[in-house]
Protein backbone atom coordinates (compact mmCIF):
# COMPACT_ATOMS: atom_id res chain seq x y z
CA UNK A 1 -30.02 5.20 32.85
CA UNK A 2 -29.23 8.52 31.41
CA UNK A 3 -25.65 8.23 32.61
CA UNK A 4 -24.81 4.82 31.27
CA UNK A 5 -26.35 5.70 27.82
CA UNK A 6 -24.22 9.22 27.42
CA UNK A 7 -20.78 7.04 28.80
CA UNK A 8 -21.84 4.48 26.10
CA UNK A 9 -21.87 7.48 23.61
CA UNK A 10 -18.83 8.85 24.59
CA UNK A 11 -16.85 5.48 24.68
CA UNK A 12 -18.07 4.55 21.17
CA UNK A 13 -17.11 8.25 19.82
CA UNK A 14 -13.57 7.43 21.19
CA UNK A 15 -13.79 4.30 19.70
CA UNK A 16 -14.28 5.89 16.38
CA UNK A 17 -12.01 8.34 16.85
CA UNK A 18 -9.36 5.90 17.79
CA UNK A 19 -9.98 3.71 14.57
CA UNK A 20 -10.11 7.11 12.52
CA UNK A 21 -6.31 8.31 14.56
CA UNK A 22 -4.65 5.06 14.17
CA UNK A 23 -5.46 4.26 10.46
CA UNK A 24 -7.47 1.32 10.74
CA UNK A 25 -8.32 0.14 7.28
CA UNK A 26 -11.40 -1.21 5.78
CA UNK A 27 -12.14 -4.77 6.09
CA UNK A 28 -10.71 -5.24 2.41
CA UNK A 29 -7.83 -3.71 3.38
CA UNK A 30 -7.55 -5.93 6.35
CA UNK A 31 -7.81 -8.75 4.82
CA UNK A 32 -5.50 -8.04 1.81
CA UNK A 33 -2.93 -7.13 4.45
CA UNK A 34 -3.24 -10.57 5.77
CA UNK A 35 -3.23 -12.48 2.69
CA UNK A 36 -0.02 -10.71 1.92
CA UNK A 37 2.01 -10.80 4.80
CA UNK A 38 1.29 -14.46 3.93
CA UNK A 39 2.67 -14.38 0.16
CA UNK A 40 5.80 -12.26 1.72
CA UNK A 41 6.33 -14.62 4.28
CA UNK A 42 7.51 -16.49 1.52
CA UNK A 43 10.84 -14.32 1.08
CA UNK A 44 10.96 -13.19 4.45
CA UNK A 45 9.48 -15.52 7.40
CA UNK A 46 9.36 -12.45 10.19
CA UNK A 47 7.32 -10.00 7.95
CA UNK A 48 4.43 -8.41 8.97
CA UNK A 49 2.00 -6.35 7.01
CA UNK A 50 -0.41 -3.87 8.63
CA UNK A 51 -2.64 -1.23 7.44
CA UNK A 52 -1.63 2.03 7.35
CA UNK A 53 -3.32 5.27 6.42
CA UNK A 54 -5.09 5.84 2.90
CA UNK A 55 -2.87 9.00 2.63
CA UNK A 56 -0.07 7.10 0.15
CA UNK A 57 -2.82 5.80 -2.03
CA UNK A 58 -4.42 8.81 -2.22
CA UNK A 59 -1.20 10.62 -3.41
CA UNK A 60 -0.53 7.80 -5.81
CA UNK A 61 -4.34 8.29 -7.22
CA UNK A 62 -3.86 12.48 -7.33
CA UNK A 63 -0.57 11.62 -9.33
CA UNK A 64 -2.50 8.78 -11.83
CA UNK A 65 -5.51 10.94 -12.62
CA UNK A 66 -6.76 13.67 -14.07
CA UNK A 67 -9.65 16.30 -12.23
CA UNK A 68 -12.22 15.10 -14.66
CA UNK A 69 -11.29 11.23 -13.29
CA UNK A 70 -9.47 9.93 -16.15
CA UNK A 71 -5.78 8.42 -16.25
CA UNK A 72 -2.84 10.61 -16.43
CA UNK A 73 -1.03 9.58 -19.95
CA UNK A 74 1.95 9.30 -17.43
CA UNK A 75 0.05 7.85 -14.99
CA UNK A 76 3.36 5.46 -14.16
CA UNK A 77 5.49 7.97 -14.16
CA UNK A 78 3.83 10.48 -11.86
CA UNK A 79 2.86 7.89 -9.27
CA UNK A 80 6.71 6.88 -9.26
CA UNK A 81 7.75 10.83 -8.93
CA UNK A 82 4.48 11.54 -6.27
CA UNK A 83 5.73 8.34 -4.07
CA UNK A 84 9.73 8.99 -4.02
CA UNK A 85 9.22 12.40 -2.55
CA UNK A 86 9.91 12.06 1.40
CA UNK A 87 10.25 8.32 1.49
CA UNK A 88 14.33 8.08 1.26
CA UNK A 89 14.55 5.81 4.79
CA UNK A 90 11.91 3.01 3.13
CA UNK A 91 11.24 1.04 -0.18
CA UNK A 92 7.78 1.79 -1.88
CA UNK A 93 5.88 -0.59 -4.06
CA UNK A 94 2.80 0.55 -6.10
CA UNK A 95 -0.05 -2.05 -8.01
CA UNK A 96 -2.99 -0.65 -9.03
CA UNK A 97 -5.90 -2.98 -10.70
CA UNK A 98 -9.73 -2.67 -11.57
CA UNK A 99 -11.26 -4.03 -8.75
CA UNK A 100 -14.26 -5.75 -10.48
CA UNK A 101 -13.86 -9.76 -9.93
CA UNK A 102 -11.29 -9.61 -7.51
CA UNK A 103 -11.23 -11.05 -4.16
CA UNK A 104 -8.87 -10.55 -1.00
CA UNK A 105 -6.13 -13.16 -2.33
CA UNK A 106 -6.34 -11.56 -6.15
CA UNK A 107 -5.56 -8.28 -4.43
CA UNK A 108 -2.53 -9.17 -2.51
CA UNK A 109 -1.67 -11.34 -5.50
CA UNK A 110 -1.28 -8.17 -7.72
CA UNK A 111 0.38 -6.98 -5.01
CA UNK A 112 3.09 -9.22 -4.60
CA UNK A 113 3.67 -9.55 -7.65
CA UNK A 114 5.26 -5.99 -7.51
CA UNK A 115 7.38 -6.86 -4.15
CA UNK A 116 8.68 -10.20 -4.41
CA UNK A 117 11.26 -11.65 -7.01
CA UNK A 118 12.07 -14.64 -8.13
CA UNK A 119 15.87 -15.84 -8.36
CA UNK A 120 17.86 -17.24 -10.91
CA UNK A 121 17.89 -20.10 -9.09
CA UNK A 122 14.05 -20.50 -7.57
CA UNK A 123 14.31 -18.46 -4.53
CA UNK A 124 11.78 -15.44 -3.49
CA UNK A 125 13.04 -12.49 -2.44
CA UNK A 126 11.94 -9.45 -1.74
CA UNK A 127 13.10 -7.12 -4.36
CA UNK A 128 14.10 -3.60 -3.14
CA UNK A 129 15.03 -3.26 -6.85
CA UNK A 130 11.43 -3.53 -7.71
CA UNK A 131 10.61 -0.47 -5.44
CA UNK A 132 9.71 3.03 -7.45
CA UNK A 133 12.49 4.11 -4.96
CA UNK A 134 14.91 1.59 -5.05
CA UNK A 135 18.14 4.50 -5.98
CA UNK A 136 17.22 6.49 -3.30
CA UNK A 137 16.98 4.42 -0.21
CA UNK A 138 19.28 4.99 2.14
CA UNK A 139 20.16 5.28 6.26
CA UNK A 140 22.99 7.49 7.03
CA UNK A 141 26.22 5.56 7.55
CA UNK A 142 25.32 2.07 6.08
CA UNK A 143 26.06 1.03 2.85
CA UNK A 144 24.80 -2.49 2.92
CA UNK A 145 20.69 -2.33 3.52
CA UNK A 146 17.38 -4.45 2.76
CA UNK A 147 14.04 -3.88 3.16
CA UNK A 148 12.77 -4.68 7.30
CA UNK A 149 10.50 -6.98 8.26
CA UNK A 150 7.17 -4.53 8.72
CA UNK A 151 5.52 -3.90 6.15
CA UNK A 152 2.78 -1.42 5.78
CA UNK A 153 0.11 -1.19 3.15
CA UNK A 154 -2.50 1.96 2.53
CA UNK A 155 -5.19 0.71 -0.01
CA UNK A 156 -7.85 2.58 -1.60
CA UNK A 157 -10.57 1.99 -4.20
CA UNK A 158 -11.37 4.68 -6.96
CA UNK A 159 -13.22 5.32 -9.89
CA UNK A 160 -11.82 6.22 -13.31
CA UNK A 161 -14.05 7.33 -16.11
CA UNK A 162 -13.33 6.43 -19.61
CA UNK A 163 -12.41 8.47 -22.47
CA UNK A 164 -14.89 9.03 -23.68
CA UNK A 165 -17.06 9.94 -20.86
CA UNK A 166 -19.69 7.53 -21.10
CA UNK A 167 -18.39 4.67 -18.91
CA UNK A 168 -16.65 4.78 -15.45
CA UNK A 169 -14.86 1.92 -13.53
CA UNK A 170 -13.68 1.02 -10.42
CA UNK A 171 -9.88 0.32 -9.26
CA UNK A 172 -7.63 -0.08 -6.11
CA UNK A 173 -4.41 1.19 -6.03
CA UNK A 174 -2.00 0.11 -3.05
CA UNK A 175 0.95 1.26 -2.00
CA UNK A 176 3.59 -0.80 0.53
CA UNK A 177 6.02 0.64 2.24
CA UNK A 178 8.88 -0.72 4.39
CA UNK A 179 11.92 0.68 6.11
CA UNK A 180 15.31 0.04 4.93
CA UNK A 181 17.64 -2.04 7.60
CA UNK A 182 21.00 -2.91 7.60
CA UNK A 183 21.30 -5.96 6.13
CA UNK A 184 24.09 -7.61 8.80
């Protein structure tokens, strides 16, 4: 009995570790993903959206606020300048919204609404022009690229406090990424 209770702790502390290793989001996360892929399937019928890491939110949130927990003034433009850095081979979308109210489709709503683009003549695309990175993209060799089919999103929720001090509230920022392909 002693043996099948310390291989039960061991195989659930891999377990853990696994989910920890691989970047298995939160539930919200999960979910968000899925409700998106479904919005992008709109522009692109083989994407895929899966959950990445936090570590692109969290650079996006270091970039938006301050150490005391307040926006950046420039909160735009330093998320833009934190996210371009190292990401030349894939386009990067950013959305952050206070998370009060807002439920798994509202989330990958604001979301979307960063990625895809609407035509001139009704179509949905996905716009690589949207992307904070959009100039920069690039593989070596091709000249004519679009954004892949797998999509990755790292999510996090955060808390900003107001001016003032008095008040704080609570946000998600998200981050997609997806690699440039050749667009044949």
């Amino acid at each position: 009995m002693k043996m099948a209770k310390k291989l039960l702790a061991l195989v659930l502390t891999g377990v853990m570790a696994m989910s920890v290793l691989t970047g298995c989001g939160s539930t919200a996360s999960r979910q968000a993903a899925g409700k998106l892929e479904g919005m992008l399937k709109e522009a692109n019928p083989n994407a895929t959206v899966e959950v990445g890491s936090e570590e692109l939110a969290n650079k996006a949130i270091e970039a938006a606020t301050t150490d005391d927990g307040k926006f950046e003034t420039n909160a735009k433009k330093n998320i833009k300048a934190a996210l371009k850095e190292g990401n030349n081979d894939k386009y990067v979308w950013y959305a952050y919204f206070e998370a009060e109210g807002k439920n798994e489709t509202d989330k990958a709503q604001a979301i979307a609404n960063e990625i895809l683009k609407t035509e001139t003549n009704g179509s949905v695309t996905i716009g690589t022009n949207k992307a904070v990175n959009s100039l920069y993209v690039g593989i070596p060799g091709k000249y004519n690229i679009k954004a892949g089919d797998e999509f990755v999103l790292s999510m996090k929720e955060f808390t900003v406090t107001s001016d003032d001090g008095k008040t704080t509230t609570d946000w998600i920022m998200a981050v997609v990424t997806c690699k440039a392909v050749e667009n044949k």
